[in-house]
PDB file of N, CA and C in Angstrom:
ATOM      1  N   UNK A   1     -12.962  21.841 -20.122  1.00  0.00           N
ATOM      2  CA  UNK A   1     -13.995  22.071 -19.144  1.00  0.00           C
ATOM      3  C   UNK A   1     -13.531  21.549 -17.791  1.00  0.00           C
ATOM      4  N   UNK A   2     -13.592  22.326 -16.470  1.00  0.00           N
ATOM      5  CA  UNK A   2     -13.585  21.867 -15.226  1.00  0.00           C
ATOM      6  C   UNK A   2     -14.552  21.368 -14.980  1.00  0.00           C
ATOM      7  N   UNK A   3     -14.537  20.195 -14.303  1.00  0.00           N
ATOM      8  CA  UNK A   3     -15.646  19.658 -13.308  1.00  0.00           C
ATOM      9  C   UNK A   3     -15.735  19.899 -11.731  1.00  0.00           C
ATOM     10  N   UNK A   4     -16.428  20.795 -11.769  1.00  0.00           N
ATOM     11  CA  UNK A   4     -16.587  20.632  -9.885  1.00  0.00           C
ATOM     12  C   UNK A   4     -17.536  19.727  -9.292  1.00  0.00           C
ATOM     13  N   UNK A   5     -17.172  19.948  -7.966  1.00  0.00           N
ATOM     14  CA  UNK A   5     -18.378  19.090  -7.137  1.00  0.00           C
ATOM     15  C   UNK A   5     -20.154  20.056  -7.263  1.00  0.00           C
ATOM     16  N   UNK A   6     -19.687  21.240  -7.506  1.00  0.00           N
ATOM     17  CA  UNK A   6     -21.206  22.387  -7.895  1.00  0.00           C
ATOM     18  C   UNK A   6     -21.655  21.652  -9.310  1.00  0.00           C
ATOM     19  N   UNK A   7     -21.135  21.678 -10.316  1.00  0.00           N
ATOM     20  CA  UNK A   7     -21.427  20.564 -11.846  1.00  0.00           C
ATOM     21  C   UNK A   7     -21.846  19.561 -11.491  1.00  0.00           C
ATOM     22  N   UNK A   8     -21.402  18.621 -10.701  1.00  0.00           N
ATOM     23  CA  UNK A   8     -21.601  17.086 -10.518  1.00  0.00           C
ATOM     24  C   UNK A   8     -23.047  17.155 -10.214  1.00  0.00           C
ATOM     25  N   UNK A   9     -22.989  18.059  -8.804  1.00  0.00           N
ATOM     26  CA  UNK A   9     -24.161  18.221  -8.389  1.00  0.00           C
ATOM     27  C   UNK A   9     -25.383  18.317  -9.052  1.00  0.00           C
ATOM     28  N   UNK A  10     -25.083  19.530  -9.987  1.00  0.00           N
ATOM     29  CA  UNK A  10     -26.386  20.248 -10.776  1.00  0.00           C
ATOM     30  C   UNK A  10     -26.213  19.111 -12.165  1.00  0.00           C
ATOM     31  N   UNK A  11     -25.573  18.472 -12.264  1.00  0.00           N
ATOM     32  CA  UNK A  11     -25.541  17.695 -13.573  1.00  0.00           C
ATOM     33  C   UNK A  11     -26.717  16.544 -12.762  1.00  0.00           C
ATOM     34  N   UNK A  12     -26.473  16.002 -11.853  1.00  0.00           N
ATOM     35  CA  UNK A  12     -27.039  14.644 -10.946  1.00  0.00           C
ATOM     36  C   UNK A  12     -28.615  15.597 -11.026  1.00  0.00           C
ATOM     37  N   UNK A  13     -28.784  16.192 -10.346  1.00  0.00           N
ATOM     38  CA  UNK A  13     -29.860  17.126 -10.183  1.00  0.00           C
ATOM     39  C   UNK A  13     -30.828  16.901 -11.059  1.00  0.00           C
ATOM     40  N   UNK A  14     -30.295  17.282 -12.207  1.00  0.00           N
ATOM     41  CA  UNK A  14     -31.023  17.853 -13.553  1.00  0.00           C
ATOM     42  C   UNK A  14     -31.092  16.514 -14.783  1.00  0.00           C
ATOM     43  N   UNK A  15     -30.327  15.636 -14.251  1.00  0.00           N
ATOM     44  CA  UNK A  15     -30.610  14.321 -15.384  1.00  0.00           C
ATOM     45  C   UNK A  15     -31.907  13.751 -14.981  1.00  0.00           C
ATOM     46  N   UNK A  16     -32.258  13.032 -16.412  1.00  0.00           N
ATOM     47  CA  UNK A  16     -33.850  12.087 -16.387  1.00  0.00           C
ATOM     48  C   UNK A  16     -33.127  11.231 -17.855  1.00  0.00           C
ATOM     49  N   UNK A  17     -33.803  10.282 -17.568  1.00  0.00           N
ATOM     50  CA  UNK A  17     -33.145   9.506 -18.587  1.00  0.00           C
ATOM     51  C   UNK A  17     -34.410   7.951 -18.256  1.00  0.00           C
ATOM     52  N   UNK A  18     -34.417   7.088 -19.540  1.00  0.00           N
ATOM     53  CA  UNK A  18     -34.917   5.610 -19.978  1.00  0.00           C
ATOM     54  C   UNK A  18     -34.264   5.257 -19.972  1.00  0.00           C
ATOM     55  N   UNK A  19     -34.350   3.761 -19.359  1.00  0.00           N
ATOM     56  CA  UNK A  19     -33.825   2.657 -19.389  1.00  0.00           C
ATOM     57  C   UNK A  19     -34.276   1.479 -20.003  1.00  0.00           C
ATOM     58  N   UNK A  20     -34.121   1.119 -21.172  1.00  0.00           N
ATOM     59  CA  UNK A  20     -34.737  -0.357 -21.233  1.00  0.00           C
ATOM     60  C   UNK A  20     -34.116  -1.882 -20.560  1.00  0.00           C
ATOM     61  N   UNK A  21     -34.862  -2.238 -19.684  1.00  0.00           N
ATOM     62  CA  UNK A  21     -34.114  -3.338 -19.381  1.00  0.00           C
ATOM     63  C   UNK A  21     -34.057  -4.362 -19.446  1.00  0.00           C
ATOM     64  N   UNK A  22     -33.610  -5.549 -20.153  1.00  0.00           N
ATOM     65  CA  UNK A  22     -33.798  -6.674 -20.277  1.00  0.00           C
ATOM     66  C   UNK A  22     -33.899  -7.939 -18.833  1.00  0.00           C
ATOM     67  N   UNK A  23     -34.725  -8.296 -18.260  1.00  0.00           N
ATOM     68  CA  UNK A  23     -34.667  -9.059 -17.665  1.00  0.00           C
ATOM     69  C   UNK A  23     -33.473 -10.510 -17.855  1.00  0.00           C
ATOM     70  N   UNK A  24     -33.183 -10.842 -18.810  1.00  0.00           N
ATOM     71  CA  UNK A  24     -32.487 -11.950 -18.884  1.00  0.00           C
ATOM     72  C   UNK A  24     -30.979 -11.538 -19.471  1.00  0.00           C
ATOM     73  N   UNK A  25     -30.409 -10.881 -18.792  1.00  0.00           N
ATOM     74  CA  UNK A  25     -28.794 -10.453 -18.910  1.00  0.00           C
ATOM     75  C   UNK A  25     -28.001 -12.011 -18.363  1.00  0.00           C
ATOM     76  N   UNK A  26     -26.442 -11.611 -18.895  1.00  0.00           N
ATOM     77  CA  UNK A  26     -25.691 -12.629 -18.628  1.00  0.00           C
ATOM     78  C   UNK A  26     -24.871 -12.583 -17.147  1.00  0.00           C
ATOM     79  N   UNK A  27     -24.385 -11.225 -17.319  1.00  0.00           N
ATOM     80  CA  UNK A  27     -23.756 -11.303 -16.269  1.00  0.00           C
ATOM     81  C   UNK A  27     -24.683 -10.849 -14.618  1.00  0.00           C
ATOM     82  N   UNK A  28     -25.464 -10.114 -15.166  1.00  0.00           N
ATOM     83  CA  UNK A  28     -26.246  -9.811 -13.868  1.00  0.00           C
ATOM     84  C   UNK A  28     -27.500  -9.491 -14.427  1.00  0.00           C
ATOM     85  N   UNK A  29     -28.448 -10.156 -13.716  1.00  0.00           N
ATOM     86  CA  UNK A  29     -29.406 -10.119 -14.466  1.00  0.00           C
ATOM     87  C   UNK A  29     -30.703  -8.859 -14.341  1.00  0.00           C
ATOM     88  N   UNK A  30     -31.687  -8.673 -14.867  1.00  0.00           N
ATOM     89  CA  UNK A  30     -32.621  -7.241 -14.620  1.00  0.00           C
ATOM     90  C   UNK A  30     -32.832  -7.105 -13.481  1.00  0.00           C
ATOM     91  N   UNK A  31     -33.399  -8.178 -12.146  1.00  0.00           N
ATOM     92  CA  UNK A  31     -33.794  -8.111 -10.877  1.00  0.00           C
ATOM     93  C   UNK A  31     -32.358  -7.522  -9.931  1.00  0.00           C
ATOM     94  N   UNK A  32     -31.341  -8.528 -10.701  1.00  0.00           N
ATOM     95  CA  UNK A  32     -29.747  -7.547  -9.727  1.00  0.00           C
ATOM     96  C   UNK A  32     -29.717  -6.485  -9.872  1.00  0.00           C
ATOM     97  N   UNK A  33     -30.105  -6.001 -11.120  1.00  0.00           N
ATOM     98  CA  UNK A  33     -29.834  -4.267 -11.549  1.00  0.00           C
ATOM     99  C   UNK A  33     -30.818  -3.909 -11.130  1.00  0.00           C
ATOM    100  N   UNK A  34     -32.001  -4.137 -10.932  1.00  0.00           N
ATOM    101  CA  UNK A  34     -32.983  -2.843 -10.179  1.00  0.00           C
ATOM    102  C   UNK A  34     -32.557  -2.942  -8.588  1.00  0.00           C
ATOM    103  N   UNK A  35     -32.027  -4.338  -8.112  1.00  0.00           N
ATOM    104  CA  UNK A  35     -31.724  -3.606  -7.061  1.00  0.00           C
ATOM    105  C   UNK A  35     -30.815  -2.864  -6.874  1.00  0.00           C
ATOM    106  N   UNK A  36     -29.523  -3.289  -6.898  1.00  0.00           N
ATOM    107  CA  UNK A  36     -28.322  -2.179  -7.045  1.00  0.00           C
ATOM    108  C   UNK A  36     -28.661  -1.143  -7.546  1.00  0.00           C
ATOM    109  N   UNK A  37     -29.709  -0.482  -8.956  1.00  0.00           N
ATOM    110  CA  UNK A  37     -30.244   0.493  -8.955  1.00  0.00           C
ATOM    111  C   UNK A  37     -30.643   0.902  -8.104  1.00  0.00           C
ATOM    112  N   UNK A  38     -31.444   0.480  -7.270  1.00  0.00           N
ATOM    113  CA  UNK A  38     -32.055   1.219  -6.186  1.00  0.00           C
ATOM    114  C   UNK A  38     -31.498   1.512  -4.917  1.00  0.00           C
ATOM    115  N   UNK A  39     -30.582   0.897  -4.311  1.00  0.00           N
ATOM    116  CA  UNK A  39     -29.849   1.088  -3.728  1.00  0.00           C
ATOM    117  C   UNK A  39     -28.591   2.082  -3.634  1.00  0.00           C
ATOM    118  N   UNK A  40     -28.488   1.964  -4.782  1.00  0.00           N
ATOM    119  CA  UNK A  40     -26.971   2.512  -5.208  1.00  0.00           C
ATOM    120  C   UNK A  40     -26.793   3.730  -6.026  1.00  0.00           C
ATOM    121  N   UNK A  41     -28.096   4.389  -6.728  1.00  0.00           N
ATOM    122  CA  UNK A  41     -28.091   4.694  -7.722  1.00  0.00           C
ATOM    123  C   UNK A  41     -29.698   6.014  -7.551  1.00  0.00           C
ATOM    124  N   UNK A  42     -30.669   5.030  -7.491  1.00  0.00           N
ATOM    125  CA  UNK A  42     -31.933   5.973  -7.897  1.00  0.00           C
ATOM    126  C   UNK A  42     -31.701   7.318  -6.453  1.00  0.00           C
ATOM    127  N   UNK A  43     -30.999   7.368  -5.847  1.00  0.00           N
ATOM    128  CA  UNK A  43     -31.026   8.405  -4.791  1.00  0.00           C
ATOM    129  C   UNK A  43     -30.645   9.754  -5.980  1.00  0.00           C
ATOM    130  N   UNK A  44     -29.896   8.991  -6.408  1.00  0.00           N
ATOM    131  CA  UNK A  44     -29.216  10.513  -7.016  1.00  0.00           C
ATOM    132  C   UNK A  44     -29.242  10.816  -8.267  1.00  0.00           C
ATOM    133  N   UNK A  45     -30.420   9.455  -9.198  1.00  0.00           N
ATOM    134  CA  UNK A  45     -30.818   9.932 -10.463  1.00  0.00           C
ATOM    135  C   UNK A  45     -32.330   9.029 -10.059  1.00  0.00           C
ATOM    136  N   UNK A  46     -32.612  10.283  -9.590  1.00  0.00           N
ATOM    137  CA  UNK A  46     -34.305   9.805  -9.302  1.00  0.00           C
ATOM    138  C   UNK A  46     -35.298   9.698 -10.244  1.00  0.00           C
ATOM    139  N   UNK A  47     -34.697  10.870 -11.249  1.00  0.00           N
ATOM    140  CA  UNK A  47     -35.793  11.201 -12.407  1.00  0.00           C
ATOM    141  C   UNK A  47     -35.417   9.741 -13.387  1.00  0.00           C
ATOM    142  N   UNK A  48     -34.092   9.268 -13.147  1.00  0.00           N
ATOM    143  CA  UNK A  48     -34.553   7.813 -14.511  1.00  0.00           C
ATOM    144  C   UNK A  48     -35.622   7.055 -14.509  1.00  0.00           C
ATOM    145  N   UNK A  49     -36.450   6.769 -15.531  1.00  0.00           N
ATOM    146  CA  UNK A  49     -37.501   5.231 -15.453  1.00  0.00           C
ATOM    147  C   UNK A  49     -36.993   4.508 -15.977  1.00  0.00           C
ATOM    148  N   UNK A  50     -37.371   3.410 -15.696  1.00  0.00           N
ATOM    149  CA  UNK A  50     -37.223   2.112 -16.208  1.00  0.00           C
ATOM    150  C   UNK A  50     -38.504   1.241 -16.872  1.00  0.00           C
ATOM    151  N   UNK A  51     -38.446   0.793 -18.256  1.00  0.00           N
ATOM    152  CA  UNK A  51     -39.316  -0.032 -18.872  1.00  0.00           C
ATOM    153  C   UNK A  51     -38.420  -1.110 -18.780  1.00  0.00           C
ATOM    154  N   UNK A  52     -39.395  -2.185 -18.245  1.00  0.00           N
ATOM    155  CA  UNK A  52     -38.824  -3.971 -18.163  1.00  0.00           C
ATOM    156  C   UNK A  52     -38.769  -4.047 -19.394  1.00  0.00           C
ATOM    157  N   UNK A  53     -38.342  -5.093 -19.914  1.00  0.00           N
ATOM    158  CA  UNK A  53     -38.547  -5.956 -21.485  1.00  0.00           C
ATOM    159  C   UNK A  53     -37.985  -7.466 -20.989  1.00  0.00           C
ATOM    160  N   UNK A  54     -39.160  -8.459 -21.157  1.00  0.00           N
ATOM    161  CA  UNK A  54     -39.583  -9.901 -20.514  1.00  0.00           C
ATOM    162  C   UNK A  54     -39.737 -10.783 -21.851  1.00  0.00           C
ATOM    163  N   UNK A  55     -39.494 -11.885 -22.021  1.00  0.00           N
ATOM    164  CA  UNK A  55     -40.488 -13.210 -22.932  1.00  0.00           C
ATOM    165  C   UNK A  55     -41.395 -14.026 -21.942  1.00  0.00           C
ATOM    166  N   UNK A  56     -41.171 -13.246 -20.562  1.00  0.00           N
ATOM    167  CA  UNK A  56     -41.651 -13.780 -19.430  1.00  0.00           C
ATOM    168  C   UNK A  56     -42.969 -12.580 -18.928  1.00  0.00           C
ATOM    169  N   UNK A  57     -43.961 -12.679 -19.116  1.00  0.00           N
ATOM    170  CA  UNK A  57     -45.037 -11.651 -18.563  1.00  0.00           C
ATOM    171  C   UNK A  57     -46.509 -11.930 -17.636  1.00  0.00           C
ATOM    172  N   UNK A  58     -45.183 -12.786 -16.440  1.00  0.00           N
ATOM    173  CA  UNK A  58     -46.418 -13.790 -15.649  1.00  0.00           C
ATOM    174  C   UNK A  58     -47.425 -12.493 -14.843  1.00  0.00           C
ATOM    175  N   UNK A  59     -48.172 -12.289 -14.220  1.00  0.00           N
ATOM    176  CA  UNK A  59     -48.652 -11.357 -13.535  1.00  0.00           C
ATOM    177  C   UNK A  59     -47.531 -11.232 -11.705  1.00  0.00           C
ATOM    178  N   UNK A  60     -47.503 -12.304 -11.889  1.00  0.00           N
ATOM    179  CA  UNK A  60     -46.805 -11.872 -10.493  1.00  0.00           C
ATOM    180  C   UNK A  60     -45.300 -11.164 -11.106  1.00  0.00           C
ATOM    181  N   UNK A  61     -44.441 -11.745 -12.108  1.00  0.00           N
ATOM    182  CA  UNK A  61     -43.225 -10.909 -12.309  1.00  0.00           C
ATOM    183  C   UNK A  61     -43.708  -9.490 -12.234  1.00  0.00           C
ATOM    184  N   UNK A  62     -44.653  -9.409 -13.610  1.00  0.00           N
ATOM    185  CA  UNK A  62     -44.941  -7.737 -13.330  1.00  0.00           C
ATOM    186  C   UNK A  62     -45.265  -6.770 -12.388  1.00  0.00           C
ATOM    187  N   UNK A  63     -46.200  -7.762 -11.226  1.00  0.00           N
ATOM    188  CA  UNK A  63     -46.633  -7.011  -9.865  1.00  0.00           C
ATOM    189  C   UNK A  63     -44.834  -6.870  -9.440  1.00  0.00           C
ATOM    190  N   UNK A  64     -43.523  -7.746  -9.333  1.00  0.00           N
ATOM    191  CA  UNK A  64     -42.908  -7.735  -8.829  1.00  0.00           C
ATOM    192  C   UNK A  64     -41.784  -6.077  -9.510  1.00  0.00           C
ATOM    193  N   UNK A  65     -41.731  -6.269 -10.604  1.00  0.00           N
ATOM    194  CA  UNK A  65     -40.716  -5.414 -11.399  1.00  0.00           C
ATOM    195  C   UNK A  65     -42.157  -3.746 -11.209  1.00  0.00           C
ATOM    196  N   UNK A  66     -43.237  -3.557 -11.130  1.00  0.00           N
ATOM    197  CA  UNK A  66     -43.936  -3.035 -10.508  1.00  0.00           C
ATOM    198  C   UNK A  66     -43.666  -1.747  -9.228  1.00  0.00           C
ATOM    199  N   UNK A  67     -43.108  -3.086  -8.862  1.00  0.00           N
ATOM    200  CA  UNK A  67     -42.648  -2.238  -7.556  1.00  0.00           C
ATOM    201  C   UNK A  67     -41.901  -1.137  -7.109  1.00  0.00           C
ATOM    202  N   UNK A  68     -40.982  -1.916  -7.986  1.00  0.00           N
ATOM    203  CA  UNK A  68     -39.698  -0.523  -7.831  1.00  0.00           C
ATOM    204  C   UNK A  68     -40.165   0.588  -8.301  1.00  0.00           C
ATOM    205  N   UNK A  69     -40.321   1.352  -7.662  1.00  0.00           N
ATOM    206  CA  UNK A  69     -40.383   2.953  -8.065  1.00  0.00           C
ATOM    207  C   UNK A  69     -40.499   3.582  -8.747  1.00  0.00           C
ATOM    208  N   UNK A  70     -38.661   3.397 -10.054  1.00  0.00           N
ATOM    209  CA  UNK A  70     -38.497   3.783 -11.229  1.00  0.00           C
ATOM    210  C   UNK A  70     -39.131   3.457 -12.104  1.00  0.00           C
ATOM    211  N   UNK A  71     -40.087   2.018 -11.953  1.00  0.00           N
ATOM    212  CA  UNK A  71     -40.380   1.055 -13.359  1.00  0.00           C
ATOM    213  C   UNK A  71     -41.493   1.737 -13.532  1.00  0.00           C
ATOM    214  N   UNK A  72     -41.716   2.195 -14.638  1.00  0.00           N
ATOM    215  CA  UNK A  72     -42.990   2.942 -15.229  1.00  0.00           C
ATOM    216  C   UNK A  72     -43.164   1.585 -16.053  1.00  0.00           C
ATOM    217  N   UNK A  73     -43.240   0.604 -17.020  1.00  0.00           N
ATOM    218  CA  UNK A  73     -43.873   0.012 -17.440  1.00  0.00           C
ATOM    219  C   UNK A  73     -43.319  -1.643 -18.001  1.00  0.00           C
ATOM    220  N   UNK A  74     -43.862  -2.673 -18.070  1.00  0.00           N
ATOM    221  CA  UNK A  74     -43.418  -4.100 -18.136  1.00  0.00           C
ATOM    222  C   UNK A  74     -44.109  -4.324 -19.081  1.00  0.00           C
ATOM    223  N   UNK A  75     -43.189  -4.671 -20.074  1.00  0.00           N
ATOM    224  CA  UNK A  75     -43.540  -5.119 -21.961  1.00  0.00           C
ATOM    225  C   UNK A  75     -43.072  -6.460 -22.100  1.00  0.00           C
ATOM    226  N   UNK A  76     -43.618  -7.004 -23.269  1.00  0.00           N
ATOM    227  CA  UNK A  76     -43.279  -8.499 -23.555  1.00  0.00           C
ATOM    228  C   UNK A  76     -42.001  -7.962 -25.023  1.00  0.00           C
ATOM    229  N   UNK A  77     -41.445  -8.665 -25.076  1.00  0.00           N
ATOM    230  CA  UNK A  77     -40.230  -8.397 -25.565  1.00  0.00           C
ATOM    231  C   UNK A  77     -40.367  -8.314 -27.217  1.00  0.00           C
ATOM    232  N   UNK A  78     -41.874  -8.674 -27.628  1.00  0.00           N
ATOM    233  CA  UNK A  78     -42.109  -7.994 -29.265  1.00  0.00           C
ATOM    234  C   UNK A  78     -42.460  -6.779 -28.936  1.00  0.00           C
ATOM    235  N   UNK A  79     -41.471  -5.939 -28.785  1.00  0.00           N
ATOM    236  CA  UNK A  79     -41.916  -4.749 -28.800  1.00  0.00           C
ATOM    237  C   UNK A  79     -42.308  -3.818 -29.956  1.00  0.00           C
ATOM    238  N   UNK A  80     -43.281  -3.564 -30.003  1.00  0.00           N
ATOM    239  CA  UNK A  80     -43.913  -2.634 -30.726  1.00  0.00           C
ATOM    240  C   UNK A  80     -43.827  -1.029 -30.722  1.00  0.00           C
ATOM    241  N   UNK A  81     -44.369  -0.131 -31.762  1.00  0.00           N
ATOM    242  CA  UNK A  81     -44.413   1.457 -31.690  1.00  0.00           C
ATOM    243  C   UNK A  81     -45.569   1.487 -30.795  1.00  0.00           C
ATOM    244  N   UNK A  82     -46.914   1.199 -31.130  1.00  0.00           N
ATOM    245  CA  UNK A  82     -47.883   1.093 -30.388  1.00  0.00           C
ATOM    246  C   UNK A  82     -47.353   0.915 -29.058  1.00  0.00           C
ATOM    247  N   UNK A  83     -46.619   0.348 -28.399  1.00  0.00           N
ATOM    248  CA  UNK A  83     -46.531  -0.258 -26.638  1.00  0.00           C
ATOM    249  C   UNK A  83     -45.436   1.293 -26.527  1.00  0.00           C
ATOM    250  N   UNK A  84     -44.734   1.768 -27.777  1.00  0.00           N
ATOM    251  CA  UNK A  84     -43.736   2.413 -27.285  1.00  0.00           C
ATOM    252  C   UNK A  84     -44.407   3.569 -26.553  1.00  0.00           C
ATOM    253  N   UNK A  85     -45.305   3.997 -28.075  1.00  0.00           N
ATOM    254  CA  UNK A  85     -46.290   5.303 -27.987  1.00  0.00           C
ATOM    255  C   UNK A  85     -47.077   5.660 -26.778  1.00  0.00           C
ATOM    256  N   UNK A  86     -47.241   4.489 -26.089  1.00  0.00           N
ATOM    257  CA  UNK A  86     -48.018   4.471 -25.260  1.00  0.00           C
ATOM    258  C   UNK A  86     -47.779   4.468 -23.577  1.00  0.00           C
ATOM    259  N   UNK A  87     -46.121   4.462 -23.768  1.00  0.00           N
ATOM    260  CA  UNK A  87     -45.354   4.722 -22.272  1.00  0.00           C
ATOM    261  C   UNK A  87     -45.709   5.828 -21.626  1.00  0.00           C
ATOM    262  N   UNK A  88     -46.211   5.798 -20.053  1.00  0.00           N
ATOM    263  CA  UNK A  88     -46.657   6.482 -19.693  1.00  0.00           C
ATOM    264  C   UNK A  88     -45.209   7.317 -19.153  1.00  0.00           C
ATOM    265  N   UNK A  89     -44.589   8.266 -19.811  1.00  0.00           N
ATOM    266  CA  UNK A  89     -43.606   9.132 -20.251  1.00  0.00           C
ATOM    267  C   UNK A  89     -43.650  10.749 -18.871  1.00  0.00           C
ATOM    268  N   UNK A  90     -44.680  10.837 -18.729  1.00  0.00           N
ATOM    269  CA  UNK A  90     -45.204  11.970 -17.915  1.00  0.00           C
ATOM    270  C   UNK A  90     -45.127  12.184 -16.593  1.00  0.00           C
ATOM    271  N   UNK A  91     -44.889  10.915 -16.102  1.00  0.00           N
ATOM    272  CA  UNK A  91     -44.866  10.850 -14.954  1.00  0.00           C
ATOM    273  C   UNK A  91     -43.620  10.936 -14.223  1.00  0.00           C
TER     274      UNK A  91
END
């Protein structure tokens, strides 16, 4: 298969994709990656969301991880089918 810059394009275009993200990474942690996500990244895969995953679910983190754009939803880290079922997916 060739790759052109017309593929790249329509490949970037046409992706949507989940993310689960752990807030407490080693090397860089969830708050580094949504930003560099956002910066670096959500321009040209706009359609990804992002679900947080916390042991931390103060109200202000969530107003904060909230924010970003991509984050459709902030879970406590027993994650359940119920919390899965219930991702607001549609948007």
């Amino acid at each position: 298969m060739i790759i052109t810059a017309e593929l790249s394009a329509t490949f970037i275009e046409s992706y949507s994709g989940l993310i689960f993200l752990d807030l407490n990474m080693l090397v860089m942690n969830g708050w580094e990656f949504l930003d560099e996500f956002t910066t670096n990244y959500y321009p040209k895969f706009n359609k990804t969301r992002i679900v947080i995953l916390s042991s931390s679910t103060t109200p202000s983190e969530k107003a904060k991880g909230l924010n970003y754009p991509m984050v459709i939803d902030f879970l406590s880290k027993s994650l359940t089918i119920h919390a899965l079922k219930a991702l607001p997916l549609g948007e």
